[in-house]
N, C-alpha and C. Protein backbone atom coordinates (compact mmCIF):
# COMPACT_ATOMS: atom_id res chain seq x y z
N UNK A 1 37.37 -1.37 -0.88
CA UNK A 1 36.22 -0.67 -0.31
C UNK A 1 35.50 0.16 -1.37
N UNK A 2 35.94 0.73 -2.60
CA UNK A 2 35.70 1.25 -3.81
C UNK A 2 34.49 0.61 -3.88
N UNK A 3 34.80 -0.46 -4.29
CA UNK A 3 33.78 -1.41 -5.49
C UNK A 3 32.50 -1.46 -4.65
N UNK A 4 32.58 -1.64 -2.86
CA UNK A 4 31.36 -1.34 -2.53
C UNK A 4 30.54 -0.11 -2.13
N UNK A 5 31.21 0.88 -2.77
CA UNK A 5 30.62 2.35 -2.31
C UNK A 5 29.29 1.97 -2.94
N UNK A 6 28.72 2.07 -4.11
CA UNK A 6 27.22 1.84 -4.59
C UNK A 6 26.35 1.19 -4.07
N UNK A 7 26.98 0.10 -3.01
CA UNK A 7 25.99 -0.82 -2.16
C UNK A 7 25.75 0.25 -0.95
N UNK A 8 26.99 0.53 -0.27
CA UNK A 8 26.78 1.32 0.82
C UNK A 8 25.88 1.89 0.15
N UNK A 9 25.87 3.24 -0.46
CA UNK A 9 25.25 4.52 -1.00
C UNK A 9 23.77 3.76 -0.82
N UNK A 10 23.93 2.89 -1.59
CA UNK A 10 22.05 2.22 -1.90
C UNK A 10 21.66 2.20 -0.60
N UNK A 11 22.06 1.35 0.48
CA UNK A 11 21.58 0.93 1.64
C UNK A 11 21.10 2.11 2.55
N UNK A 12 22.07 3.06 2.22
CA UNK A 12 22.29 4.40 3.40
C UNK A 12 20.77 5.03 3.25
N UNK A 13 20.60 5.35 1.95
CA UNK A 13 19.70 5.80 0.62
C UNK A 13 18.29 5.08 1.55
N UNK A 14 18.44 3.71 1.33
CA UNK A 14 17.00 3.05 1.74
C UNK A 14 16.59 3.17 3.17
N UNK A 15 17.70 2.62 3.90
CA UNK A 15 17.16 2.64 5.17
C UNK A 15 16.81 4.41 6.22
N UNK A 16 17.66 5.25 5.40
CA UNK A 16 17.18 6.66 6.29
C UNK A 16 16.00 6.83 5.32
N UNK A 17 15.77 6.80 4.28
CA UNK A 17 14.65 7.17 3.82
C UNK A 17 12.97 5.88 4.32
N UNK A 18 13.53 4.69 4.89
CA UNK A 18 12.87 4.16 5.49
C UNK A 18 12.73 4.57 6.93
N UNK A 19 13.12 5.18 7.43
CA UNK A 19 13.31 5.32 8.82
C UNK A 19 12.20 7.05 9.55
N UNK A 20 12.71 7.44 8.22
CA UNK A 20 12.10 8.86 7.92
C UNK A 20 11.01 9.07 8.03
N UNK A 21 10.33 7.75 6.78
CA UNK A 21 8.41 7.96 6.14
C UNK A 21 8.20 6.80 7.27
N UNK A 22 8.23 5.89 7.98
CA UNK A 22 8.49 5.22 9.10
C UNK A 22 7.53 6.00 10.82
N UNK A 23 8.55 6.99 10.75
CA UNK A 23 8.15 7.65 11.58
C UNK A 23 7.43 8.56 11.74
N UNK A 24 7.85 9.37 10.11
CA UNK A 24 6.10 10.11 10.09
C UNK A 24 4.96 9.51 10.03
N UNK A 25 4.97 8.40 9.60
CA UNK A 25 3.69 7.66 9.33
C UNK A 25 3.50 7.07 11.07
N UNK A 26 4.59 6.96 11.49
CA UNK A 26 3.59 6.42 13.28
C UNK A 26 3.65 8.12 13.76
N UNK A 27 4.02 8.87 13.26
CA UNK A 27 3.60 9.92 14.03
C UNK A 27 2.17 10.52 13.87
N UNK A 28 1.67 10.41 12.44
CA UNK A 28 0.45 10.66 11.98
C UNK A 28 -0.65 9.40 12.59
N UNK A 29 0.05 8.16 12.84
CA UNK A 29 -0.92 7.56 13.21
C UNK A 29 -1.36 7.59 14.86
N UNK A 30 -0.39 8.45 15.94
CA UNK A 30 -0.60 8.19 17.03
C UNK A 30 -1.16 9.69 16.87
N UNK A 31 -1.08 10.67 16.28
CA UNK A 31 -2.03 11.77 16.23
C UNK A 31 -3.85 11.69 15.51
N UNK A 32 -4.20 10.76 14.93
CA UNK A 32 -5.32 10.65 14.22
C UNK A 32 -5.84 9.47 14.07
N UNK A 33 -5.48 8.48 15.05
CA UNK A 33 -6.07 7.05 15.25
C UNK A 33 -6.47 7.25 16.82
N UNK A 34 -7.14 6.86 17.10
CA UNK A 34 -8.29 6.56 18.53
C UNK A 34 -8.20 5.38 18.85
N UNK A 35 -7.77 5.04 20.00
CA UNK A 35 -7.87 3.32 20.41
C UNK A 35 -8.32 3.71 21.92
N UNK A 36 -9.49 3.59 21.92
CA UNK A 36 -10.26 3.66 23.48
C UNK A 36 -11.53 2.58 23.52
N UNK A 37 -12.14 1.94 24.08
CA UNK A 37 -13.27 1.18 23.99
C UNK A 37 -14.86 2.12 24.32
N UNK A 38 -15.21 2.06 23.34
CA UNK A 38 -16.55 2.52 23.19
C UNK A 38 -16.12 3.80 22.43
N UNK A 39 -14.89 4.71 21.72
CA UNK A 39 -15.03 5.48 21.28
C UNK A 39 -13.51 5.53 20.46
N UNK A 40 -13.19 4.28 19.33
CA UNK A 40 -12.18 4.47 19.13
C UNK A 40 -12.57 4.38 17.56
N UNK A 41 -11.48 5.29 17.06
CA UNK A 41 -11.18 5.71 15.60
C UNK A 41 -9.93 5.49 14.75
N UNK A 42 -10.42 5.28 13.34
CA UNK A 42 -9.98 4.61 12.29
C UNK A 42 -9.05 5.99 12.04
N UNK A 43 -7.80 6.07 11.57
CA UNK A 43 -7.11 7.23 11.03
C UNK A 43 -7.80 7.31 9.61
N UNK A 44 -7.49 8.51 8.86
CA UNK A 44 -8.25 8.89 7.53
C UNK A 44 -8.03 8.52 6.68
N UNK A 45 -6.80 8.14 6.64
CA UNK A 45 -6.22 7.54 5.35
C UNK A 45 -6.47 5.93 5.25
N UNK A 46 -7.04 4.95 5.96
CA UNK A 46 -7.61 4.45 6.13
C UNK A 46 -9.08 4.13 6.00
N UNK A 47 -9.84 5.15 6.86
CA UNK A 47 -11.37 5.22 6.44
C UNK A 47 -11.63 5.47 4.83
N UNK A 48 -10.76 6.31 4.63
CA UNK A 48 -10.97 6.76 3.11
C UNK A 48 -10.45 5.24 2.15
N UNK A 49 -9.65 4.64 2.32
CA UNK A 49 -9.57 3.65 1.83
C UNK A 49 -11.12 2.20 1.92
N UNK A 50 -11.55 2.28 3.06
CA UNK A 50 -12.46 1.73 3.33
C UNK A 50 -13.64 2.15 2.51
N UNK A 51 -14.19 3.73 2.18
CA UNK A 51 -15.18 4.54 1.96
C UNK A 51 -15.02 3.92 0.08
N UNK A 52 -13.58 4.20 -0.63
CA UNK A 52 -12.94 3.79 -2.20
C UNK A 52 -13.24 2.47 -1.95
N UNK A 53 -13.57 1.57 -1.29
CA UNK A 53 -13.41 0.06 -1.52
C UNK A 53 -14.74 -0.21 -1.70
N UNK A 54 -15.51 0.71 -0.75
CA UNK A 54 -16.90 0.19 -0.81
C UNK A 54 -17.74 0.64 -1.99
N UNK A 55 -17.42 1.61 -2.31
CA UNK A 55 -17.30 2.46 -3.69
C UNK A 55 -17.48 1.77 -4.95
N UNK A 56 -16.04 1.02 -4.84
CA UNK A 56 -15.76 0.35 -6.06
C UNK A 56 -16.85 -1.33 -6.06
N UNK A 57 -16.61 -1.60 -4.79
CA UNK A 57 -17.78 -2.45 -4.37
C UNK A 57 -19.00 -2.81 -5.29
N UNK A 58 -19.47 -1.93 -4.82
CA UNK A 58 -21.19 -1.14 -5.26
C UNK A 58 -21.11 -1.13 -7.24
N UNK A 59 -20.36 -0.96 -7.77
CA UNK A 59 -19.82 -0.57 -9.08
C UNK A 59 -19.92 -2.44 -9.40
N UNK A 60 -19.30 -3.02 -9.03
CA UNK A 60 -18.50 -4.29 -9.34
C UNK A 60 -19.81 -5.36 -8.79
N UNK A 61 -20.21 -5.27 -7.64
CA UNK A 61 -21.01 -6.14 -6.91
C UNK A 61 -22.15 -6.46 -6.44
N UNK A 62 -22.82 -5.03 -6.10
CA UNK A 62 -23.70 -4.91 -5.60
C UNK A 62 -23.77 -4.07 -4.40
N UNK A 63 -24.63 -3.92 -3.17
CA UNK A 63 -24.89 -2.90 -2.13
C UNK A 63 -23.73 -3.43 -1.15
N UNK A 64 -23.13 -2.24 -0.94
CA UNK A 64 -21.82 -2.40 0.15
C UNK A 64 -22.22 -0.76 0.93
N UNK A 65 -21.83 -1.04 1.99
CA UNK A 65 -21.24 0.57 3.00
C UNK A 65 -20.40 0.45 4.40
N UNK A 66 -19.81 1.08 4.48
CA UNK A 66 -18.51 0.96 5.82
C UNK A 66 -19.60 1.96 7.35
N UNK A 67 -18.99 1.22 8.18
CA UNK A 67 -19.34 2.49 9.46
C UNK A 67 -17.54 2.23 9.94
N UNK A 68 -17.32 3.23 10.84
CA UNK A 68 -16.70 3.45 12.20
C UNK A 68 -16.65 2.41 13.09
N UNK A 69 -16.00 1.30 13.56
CA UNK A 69 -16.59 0.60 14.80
C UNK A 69 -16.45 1.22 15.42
N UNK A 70 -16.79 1.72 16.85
CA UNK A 70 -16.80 2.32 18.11
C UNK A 70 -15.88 1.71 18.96
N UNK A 71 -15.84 0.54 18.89
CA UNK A 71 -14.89 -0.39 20.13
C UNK A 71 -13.17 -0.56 19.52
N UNK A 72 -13.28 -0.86 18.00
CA UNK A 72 -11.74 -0.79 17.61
C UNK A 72 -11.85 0.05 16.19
N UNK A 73 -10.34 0.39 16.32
CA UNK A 73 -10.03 1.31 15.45
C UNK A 73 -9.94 0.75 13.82
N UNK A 74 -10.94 0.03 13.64
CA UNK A 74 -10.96 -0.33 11.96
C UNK A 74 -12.46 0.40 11.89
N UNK A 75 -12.99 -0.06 10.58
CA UNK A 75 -14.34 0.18 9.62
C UNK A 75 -14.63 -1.15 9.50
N UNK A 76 -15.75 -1.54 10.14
CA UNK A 76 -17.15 -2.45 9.55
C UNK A 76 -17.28 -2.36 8.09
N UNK A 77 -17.11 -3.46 7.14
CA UNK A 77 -17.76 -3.13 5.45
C UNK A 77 -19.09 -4.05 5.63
N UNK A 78 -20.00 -3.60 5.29
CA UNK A 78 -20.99 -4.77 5.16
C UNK A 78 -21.26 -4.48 3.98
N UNK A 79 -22.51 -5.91 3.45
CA UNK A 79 -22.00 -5.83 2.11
C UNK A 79 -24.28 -6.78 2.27
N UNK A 80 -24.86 -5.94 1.67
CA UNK A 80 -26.04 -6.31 1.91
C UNK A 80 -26.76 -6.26 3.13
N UNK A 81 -26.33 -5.48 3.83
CA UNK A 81 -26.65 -5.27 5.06
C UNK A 81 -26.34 -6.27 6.25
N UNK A 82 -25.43 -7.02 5.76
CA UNK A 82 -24.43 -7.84 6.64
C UNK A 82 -22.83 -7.88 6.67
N UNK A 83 -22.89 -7.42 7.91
CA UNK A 83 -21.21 -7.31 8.07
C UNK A 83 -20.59 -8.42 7.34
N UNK A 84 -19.38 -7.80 6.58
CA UNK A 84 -18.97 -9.04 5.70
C UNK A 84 -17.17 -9.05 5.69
N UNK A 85 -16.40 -7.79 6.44
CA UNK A 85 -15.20 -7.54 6.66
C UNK A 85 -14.99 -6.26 7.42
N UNK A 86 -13.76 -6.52 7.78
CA UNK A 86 -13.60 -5.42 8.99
C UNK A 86 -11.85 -4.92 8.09
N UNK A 87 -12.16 -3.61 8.01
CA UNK A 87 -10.66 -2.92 7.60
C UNK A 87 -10.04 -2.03 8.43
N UNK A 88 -8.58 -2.48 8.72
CA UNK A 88 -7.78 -2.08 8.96
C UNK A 88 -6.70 -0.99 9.15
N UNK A 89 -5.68 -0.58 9.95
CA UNK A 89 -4.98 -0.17 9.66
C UNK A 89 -4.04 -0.60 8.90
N UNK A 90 -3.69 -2.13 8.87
CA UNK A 90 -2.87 -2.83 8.30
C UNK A 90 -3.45 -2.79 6.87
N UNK A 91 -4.55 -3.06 6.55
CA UNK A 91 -5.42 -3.02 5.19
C UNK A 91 -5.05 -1.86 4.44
N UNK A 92 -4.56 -0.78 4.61
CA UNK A 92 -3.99 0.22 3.95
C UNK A 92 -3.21 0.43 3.07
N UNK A 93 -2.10 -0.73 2.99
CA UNK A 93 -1.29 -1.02 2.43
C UNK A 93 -0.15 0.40 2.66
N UNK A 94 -0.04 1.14 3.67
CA UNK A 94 0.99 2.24 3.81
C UNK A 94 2.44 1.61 4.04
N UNK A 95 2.31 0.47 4.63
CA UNK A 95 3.67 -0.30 5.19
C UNK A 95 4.33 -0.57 3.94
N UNK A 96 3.24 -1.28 2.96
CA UNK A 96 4.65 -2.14 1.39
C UNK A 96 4.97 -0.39 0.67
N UNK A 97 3.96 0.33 1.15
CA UNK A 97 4.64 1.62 -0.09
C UNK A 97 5.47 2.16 0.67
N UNK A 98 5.95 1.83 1.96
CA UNK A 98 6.86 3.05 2.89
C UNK A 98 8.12 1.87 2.10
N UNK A 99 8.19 0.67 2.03
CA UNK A 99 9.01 0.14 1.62
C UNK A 99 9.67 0.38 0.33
N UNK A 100 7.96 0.38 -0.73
CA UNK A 100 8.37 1.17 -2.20
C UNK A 100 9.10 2.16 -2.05
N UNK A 101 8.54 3.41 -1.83
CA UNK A 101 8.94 4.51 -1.56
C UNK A 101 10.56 4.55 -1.20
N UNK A 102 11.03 3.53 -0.19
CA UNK A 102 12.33 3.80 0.41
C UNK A 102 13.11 3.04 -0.96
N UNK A 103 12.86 2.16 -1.83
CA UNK A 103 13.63 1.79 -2.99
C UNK A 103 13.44 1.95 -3.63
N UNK A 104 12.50 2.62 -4.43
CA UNK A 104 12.38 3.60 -5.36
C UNK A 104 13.42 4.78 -5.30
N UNK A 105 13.48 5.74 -4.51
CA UNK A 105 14.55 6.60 -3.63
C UNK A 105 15.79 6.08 -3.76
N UNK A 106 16.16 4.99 -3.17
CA UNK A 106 17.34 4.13 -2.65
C UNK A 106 17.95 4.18 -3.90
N UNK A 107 17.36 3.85 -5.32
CA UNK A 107 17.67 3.64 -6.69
C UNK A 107 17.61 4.72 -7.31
N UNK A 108 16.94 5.72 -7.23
CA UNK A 108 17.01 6.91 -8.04
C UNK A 108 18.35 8.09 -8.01
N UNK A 109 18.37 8.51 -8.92
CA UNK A 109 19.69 8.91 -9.46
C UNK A 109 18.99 10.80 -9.37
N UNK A 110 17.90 10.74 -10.69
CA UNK A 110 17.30 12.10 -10.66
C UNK A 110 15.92 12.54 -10.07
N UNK A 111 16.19 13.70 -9.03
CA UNK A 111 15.10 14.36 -8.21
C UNK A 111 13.83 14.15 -9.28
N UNK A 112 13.78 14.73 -10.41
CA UNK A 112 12.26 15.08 -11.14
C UNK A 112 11.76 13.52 -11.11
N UNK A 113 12.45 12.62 -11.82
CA UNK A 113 11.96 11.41 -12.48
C UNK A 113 11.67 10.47 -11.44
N UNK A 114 12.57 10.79 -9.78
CA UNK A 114 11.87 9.59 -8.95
C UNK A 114 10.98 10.31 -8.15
N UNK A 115 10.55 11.20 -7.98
CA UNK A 115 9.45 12.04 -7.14
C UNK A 115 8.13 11.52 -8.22
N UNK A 116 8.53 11.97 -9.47
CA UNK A 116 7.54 11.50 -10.59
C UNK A 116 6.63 10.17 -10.76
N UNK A 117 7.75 9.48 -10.30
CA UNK A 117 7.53 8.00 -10.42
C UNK A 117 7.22 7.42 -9.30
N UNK A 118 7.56 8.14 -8.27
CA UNK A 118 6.96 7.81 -6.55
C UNK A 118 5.66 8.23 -7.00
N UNK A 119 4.94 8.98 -7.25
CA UNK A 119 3.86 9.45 -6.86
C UNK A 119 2.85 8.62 -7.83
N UNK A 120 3.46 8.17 -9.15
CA UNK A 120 2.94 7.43 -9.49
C UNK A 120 2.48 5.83 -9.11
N UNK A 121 3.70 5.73 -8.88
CA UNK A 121 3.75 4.40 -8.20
C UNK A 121 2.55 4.38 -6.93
N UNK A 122 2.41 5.37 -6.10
CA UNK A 122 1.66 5.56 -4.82
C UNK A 122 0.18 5.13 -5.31
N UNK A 123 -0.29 6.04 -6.27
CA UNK A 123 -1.70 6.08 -6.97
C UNK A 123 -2.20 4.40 -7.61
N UNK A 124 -0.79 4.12 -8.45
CA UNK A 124 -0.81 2.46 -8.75
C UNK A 124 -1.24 1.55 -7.68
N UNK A 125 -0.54 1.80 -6.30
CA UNK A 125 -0.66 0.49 -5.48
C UNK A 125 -1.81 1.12 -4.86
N UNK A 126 -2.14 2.25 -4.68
CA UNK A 126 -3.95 2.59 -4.21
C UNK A 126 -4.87 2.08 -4.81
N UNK A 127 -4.77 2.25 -5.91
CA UNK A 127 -5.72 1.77 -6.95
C UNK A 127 -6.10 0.04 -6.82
N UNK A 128 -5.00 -0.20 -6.78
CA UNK A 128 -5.16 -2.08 -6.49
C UNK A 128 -5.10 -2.38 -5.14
N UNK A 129 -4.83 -1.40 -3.92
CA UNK A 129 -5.20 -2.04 -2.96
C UNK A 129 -6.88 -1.29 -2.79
N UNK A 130 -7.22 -0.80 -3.26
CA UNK A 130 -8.63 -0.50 -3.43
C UNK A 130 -9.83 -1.82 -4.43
N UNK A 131 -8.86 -2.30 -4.73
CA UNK A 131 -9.15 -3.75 -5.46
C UNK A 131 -9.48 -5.01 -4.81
N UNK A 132 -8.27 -4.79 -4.54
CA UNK A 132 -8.06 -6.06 -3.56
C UNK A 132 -8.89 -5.98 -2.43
N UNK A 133 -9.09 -4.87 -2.03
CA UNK A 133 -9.88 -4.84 -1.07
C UNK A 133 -11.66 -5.05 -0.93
N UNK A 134 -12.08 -5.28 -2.48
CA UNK A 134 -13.58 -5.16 -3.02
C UNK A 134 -13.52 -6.84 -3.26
N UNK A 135 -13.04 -7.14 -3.48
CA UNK A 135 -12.44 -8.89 -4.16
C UNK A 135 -12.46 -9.16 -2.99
N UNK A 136 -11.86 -9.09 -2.09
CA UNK A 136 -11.63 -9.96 -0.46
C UNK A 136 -12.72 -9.82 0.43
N UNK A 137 -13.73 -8.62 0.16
CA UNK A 137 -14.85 -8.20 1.03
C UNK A 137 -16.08 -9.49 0.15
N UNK A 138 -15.81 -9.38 -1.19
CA UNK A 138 -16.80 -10.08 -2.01
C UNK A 138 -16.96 -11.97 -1.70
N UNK A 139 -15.61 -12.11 -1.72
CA UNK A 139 -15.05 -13.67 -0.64
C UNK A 139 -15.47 -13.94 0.36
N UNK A 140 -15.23 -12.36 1.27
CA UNK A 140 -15.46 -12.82 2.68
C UNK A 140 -17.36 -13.14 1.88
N UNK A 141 -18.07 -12.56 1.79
CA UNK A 141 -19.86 -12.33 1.69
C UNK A 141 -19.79 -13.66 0.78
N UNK A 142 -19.62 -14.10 0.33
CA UNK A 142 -19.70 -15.28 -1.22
C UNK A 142 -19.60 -16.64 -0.78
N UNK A 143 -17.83 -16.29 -0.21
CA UNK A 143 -17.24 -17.73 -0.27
C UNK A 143 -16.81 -18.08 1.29
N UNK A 144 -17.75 -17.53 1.96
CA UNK A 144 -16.44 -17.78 3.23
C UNK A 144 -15.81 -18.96 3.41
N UNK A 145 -15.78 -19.96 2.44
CA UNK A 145 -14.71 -21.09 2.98
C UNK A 145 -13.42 -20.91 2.39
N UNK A 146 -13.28 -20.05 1.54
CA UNK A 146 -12.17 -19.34 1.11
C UNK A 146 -11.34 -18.38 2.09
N UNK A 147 -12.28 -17.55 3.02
CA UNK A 147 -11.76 -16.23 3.30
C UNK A 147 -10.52 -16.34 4.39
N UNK A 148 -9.97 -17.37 4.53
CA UNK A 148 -8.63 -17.19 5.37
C UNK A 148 -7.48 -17.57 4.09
N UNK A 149 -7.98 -18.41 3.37
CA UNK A 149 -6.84 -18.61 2.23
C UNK A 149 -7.08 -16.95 1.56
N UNK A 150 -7.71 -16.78 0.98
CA UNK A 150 -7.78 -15.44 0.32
C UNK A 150 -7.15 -14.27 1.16
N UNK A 151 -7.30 -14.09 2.33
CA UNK A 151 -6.72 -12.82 2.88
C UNK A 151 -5.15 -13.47 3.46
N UNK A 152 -4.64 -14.82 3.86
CA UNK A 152 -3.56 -15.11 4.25
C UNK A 152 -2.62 -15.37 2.53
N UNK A 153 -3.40 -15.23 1.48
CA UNK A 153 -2.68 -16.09 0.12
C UNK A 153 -2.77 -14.89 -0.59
N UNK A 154 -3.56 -14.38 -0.98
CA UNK A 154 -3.89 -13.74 -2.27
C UNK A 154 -4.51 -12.76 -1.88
N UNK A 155 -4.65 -12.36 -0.49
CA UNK A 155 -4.85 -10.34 -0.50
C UNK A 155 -3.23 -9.91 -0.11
N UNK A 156 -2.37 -10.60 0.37
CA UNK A 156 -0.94 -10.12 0.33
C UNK A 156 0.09 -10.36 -0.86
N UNK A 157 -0.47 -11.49 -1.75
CA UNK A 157 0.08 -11.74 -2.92
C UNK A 157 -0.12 -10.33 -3.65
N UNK A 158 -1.21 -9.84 -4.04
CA UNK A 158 -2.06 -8.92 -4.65
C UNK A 158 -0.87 -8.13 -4.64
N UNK A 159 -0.71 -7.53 -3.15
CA UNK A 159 0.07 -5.75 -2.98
C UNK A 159 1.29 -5.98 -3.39
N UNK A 160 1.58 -7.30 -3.14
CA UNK A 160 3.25 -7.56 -3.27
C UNK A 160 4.04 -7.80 -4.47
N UNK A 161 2.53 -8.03 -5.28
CA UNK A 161 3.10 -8.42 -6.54
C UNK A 161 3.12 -7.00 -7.08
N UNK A 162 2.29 -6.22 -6.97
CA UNK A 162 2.14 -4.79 -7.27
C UNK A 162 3.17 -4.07 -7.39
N UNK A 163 3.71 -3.84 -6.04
CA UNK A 163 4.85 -3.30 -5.71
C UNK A 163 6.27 -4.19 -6.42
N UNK A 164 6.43 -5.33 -6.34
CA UNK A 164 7.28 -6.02 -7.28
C UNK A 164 7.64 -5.70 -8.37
N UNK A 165 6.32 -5.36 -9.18
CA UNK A 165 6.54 -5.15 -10.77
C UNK A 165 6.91 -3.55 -10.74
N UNK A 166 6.47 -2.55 -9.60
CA UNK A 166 6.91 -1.34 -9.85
C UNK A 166 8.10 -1.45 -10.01
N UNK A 167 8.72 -1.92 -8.81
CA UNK A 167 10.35 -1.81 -8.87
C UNK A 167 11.36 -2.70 -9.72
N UNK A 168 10.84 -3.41 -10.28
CA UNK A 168 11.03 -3.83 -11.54
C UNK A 168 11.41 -2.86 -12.56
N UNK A 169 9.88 -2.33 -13.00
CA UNK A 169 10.08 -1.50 -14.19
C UNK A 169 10.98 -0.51 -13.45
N UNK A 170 10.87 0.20 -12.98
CA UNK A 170 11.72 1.27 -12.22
C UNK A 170 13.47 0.93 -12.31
N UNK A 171 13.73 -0.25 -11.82
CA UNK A 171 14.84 -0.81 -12.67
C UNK A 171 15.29 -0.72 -13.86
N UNK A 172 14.56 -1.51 -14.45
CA UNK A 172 14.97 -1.85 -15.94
C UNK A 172 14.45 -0.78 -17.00
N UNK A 173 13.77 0.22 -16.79
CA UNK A 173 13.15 0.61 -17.68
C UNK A 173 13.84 2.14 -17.41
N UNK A 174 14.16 2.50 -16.04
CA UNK A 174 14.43 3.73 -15.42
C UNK A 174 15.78 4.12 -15.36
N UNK A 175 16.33 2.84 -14.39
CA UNK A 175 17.50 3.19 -14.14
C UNK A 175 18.47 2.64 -14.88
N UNK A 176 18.37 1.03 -15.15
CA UNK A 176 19.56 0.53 -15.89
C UNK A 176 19.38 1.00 -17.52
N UNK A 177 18.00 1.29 -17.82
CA UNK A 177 18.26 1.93 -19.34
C UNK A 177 18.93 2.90 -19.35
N UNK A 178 18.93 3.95 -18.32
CA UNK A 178 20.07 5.01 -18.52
C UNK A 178 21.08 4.82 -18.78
N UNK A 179 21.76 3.67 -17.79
CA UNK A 179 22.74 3.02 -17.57
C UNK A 179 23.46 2.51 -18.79
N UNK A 180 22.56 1.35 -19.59
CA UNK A 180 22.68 0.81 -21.06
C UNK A 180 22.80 2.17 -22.09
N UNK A 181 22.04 2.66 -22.17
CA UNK A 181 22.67 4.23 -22.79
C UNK A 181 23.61 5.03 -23.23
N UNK A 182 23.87 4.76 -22.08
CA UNK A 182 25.07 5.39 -21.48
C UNK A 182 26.25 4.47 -22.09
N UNK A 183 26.51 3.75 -21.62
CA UNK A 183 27.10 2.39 -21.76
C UNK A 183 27.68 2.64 -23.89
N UNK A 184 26.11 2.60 -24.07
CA UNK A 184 26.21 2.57 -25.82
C UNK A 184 26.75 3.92 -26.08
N UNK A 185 26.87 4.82 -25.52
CA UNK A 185 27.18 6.27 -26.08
C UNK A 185 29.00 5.72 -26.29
N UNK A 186 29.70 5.20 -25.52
CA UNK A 186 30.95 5.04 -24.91
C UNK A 186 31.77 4.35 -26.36
């Protein structure tokens, strides 16, 4: 039972710390999301993702701007004055970082360096799902014979690969170099 204490520990590690940001995050979302017809609202962390996409948009593409829909709880992007994508709650990408977040944690050894590296990591996968999200709006307006391969292929490839390579480096660069270190000190 020894040899598997480190698995336990890891698992215990991931899943309460999944269970945790889990629930705050549906707690924040059943406090600041609106789902009524004719008057329902996008939570903020969301809109604001929508508001950075269109942003980066405009920078990269040309004339983009988001509204509110009224009837469901996403943001309209239009993109030339034609609706060209509708964002999400799911579009947020909060779900793969509650996952980061819980193995990042799950693996970390020291308080400073994985709080450090969470928060970095957070800003990383914003940044590219703020990407991904200007690229998939530009598809939907461009290419629409693309836009179900692109958002079923390669707007979830995008986050996943993102998050992949964090916990990667976070591995190899974080934890098992300590490890190897260590190892060489001996």
């Amino acid at each position: 039972m020894k040899e598997y204490r480190p698995l336990i520990f890891f698992l215990v590690k991931f899943f309460i710390t999944y269970f945790v940001v889990t629930l705050s995050y549906d707690f924040y979302l059943k406090e600041t999301q609106i789902i009524n017809e004719g008057s329902s609202k996008t939570d903020p962390y969301t809109k604001e993702v929508a508001i950075e996409a269109s942003n980066l948009y405009n920078l990269m593409y040309g004339e983009s701007y988001v509204e509110q829909n009224d009837n469901h709880p996403y943001m309209d992007f239009f993109v030339e004055g034609r609706k060209a994508a509708r964002i999400n709650e799911g579009c947020n990408a909060i779900s793969v970082m509650i996952i980061m977040i819980s193995f990042i944690i799950a693996f970390g050894r020291k308080v400073i360096p994985t709080v450090l590296y969470t928060i970095f990591s957070l800003f990383f996968v914003h940044i590219v799902n703020i990407l991904r999200i200007s690229i998939l709006s530009d598809i939907f307006f461009k290419h629409s014979e693309y836009a179900k391969l692109a958002h079923d292929a390669l707007f979830p490839g995008i986050i996943y690969g993102a998050v992949i390579l964090i916990c990667v480096v976070w591995i190899k660069f974080f934890i098992f170099k300590n490890e190897n270190s260590n190892i060489k000190k001996q």
